[in-house]
Every structure is written in structure tokens, then in C-alpha cells.
N, C-alpha and C. Protein backbone atom coordinates (compact mmCIF):
# COMPACT_ATOMS: atom_id res chain seq x y z
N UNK A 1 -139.02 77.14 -159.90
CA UNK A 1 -139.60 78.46 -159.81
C UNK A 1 -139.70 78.86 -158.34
N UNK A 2 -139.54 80.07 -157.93
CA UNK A 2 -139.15 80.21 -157.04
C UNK A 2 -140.46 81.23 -155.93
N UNK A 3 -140.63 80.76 -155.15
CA UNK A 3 -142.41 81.20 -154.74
C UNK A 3 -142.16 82.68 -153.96
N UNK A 4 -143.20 83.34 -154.68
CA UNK A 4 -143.28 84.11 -154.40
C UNK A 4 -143.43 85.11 -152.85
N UNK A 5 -143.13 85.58 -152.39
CA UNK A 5 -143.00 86.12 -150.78
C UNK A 5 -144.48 87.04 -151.01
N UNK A 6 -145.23 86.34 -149.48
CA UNK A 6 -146.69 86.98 -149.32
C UNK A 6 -146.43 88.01 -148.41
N UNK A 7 -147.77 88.99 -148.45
CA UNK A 7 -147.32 89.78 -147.48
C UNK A 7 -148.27 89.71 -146.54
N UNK A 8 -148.84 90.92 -145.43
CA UNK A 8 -149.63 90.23 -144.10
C UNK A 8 -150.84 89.63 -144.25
N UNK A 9 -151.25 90.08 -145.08
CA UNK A 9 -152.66 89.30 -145.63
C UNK A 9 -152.85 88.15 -146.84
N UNK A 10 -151.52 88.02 -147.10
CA UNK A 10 -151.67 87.09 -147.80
C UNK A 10 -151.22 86.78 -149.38
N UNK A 11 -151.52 88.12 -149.99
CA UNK A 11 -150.75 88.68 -151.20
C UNK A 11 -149.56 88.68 -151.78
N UNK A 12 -149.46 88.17 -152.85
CA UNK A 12 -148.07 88.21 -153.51
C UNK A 12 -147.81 89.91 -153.75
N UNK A 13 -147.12 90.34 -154.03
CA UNK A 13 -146.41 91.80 -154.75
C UNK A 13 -147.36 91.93 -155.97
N UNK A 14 -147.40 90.99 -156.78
CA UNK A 14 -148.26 91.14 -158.17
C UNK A 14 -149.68 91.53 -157.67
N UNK A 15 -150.53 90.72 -156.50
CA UNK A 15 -151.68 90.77 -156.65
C UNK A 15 -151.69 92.06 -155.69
N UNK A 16 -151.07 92.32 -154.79
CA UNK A 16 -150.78 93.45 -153.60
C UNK A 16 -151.24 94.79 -155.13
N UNK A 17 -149.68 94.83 -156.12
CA UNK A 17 -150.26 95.66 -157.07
C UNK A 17 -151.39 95.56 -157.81
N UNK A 18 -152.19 94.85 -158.25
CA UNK A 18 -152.84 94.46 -158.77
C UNK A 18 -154.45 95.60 -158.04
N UNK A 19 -154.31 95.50 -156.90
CA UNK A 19 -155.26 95.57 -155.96
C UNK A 19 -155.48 96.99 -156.43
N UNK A 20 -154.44 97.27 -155.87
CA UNK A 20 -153.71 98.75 -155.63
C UNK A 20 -154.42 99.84 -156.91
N UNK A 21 -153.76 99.20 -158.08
CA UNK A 21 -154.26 99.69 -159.36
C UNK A 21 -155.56 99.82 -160.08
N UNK A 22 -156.65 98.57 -159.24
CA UNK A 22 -158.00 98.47 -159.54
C UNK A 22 -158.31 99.94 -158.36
N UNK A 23 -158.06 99.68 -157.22
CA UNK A 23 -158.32 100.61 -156.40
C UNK A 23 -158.39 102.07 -157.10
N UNK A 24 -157.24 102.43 -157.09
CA UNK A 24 -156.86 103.84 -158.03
C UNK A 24 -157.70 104.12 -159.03
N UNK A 25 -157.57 103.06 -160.01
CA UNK A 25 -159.08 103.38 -161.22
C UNK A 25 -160.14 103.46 -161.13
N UNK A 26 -160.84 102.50 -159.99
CA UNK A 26 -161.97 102.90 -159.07
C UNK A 26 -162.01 104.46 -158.41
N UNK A 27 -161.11 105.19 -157.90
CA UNK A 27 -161.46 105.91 -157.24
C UNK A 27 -161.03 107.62 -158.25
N UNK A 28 -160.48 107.32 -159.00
CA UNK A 28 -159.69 107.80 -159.68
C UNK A 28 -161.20 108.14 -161.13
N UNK A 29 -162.45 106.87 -161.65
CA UNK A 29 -162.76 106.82 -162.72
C UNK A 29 -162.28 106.66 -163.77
N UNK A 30 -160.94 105.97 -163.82
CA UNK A 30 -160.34 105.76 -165.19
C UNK A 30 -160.26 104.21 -165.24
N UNK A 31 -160.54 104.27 -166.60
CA UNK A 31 -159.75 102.74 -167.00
C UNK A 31 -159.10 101.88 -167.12
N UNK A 32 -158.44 100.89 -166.99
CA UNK A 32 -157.25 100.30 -166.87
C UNK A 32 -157.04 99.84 -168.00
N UNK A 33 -156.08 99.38 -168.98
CA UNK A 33 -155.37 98.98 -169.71
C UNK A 33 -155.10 97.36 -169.73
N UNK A 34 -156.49 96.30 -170.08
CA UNK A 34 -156.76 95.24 -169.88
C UNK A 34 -154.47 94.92 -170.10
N UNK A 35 -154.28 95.00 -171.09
CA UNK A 35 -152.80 94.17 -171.64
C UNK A 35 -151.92 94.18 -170.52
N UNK A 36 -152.06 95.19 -169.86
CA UNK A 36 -151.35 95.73 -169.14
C UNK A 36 -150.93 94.80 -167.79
N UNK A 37 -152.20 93.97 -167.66
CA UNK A 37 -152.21 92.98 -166.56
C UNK A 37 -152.54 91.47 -166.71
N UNK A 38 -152.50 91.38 -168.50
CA UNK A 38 -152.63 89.72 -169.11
C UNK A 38 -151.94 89.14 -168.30
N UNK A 39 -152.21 87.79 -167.66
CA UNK A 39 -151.19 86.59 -167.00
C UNK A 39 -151.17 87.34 -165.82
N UNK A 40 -151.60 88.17 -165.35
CA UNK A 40 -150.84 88.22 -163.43
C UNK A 40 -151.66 87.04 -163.13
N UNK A 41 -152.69 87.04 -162.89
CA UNK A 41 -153.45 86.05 -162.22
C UNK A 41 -153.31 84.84 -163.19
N UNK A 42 -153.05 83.38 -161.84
CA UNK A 42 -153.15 82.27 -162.64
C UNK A 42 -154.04 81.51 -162.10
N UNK A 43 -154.86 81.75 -161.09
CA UNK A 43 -155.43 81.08 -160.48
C UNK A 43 -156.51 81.61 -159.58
N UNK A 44 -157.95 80.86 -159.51
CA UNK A 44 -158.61 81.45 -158.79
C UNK A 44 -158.38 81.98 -157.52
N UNK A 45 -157.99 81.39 -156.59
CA UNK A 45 -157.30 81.98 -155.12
C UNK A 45 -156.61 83.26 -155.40
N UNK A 46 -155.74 83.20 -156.17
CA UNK A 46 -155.18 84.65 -156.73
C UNK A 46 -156.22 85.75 -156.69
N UNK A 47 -156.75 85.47 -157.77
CA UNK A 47 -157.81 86.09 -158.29
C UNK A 47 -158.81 86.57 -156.20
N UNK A 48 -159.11 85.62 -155.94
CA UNK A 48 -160.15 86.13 -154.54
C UNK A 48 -159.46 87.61 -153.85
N UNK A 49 -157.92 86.48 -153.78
CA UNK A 49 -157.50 87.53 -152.80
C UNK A 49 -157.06 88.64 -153.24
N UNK A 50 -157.21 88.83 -154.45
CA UNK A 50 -156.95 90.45 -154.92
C UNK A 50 -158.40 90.88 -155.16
N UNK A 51 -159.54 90.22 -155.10
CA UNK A 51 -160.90 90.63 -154.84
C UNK A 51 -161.22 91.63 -153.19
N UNK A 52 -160.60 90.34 -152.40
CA UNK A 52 -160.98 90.46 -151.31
C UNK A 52 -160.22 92.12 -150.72
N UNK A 53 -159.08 92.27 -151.24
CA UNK A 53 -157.81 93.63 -151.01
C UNK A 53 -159.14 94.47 -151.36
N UNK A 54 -159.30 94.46 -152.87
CA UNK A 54 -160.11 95.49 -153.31
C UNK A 54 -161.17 96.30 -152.50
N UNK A 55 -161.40 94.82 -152.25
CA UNK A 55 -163.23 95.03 -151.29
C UNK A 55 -162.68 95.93 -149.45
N UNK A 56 -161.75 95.87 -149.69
CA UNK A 56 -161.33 96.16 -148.20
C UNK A 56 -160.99 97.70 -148.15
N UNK A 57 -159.77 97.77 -149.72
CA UNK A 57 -159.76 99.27 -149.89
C UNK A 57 -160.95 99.78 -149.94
N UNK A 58 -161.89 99.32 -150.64
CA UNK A 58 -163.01 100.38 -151.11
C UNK A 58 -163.67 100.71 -149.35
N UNK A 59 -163.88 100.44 -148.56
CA UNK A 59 -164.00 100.18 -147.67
C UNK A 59 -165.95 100.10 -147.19
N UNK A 60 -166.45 99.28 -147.71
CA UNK A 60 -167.72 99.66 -148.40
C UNK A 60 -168.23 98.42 -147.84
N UNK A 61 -169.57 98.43 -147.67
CA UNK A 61 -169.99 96.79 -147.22
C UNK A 61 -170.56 96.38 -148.55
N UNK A 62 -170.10 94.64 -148.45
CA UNK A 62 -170.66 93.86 -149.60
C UNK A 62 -171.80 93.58 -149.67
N UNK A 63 -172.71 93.73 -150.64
CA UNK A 63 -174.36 93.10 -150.58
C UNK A 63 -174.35 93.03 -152.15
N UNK A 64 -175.41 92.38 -152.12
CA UNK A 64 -176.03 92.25 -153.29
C UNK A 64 -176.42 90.50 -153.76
N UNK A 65 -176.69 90.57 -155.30
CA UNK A 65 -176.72 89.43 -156.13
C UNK A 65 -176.03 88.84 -156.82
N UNK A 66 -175.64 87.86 -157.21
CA UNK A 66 -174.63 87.46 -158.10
C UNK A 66 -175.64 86.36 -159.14
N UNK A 67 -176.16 86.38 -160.59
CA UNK A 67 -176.19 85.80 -161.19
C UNK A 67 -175.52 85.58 -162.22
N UNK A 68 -175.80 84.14 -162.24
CA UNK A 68 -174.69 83.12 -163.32
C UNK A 68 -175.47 83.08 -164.70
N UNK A 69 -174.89 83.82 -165.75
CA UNK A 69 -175.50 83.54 -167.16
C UNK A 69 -174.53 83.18 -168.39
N UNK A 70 -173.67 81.93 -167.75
CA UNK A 70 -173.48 81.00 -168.30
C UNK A 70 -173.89 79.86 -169.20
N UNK A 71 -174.57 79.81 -168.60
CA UNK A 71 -175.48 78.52 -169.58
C UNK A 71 -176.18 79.16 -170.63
N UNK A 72 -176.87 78.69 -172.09
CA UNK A 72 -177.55 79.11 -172.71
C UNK A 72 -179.08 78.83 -172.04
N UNK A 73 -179.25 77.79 -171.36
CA UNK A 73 -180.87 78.41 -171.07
C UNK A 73 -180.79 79.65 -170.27
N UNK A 74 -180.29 79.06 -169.05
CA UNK A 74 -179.95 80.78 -168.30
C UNK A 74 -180.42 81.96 -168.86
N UNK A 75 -179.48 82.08 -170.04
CA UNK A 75 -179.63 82.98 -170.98
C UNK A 75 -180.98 83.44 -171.45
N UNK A 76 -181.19 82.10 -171.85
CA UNK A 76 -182.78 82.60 -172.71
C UNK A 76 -183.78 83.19 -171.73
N UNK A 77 -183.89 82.05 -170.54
CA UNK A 77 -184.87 82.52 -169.44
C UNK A 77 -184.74 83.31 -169.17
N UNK A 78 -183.51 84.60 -168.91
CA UNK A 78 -183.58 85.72 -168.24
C UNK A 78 -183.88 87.02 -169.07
N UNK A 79 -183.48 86.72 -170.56
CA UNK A 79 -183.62 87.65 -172.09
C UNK A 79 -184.20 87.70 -172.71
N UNK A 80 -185.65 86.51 -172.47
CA UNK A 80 -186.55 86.40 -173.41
C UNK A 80 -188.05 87.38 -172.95
């Protein structure tokens, strides 16, 4: 298989589009078409760095929280 060519930041073509298209629907308010993009990503790194594109287009500073409600206690503790 034959590896894919990155571009200056790092991006394959898939995730470069990928970016591109979250961008647009973000700015745009429309939805994307989950099928439409089954299998681009195979891997978390993938996955960041078409996070990280996003976060750059939007051009916005990052803050906030991130909780994990994974677990079933998690769950309960935060829903009960």
C-alpha cells in the first residue's frame, strides 16, 4: 500500500478534505452526511490532525472541559 503524500502541516488529502468539509458545515450550518465519510479515518493521529486543521480554520481559541462518560458509574454519578 502505498503511503499517502502529506501536506505542510502534516495532512493526508483525505484528512486535508476532511477538515475542509467539517469547516464548511460549521460555517455554512449544515449537516454532513455521516456515510459519506465512513473509513476516512483509521486512526487516532488521523483523527487529531484533522481536529487540530479544524481548530485552526475556525480560528477561535480553545477552552473549555472535556468530560469522559464512559464508564457506567460516571454515568450514574453525573445523571442521578
Amino acid at each position: 500500500m502505498a503511503e499517502e503524500v502529506k501536506n505542510y502541516k502534516g495532512l493526508t488529502e483525505k484528512e486535508s478534505m476532511l477538515a475542509d468539509a467539517l469547516f464548511k458545515a460549521y460555517k455554512d450550518h449544515q449537516a454532513l452526511d455521516k456515510k459519506d465519510f465512513d473509513g476516512l479515518l483509521d486512526n487516532d493521529a488521523s483523527a487529531y490532525r484533522v481536529q487540530r486543521q479544524l481548530t485552526d480554520l475556525k480560528d477561535q481559541r480553545v477552552g473549555g472541559y472535556k468530560v469522559s462518560l464512559t464508564s457506567e458509574r460516571t454515568q450514574k454519578n453525573v445523571f442521578s
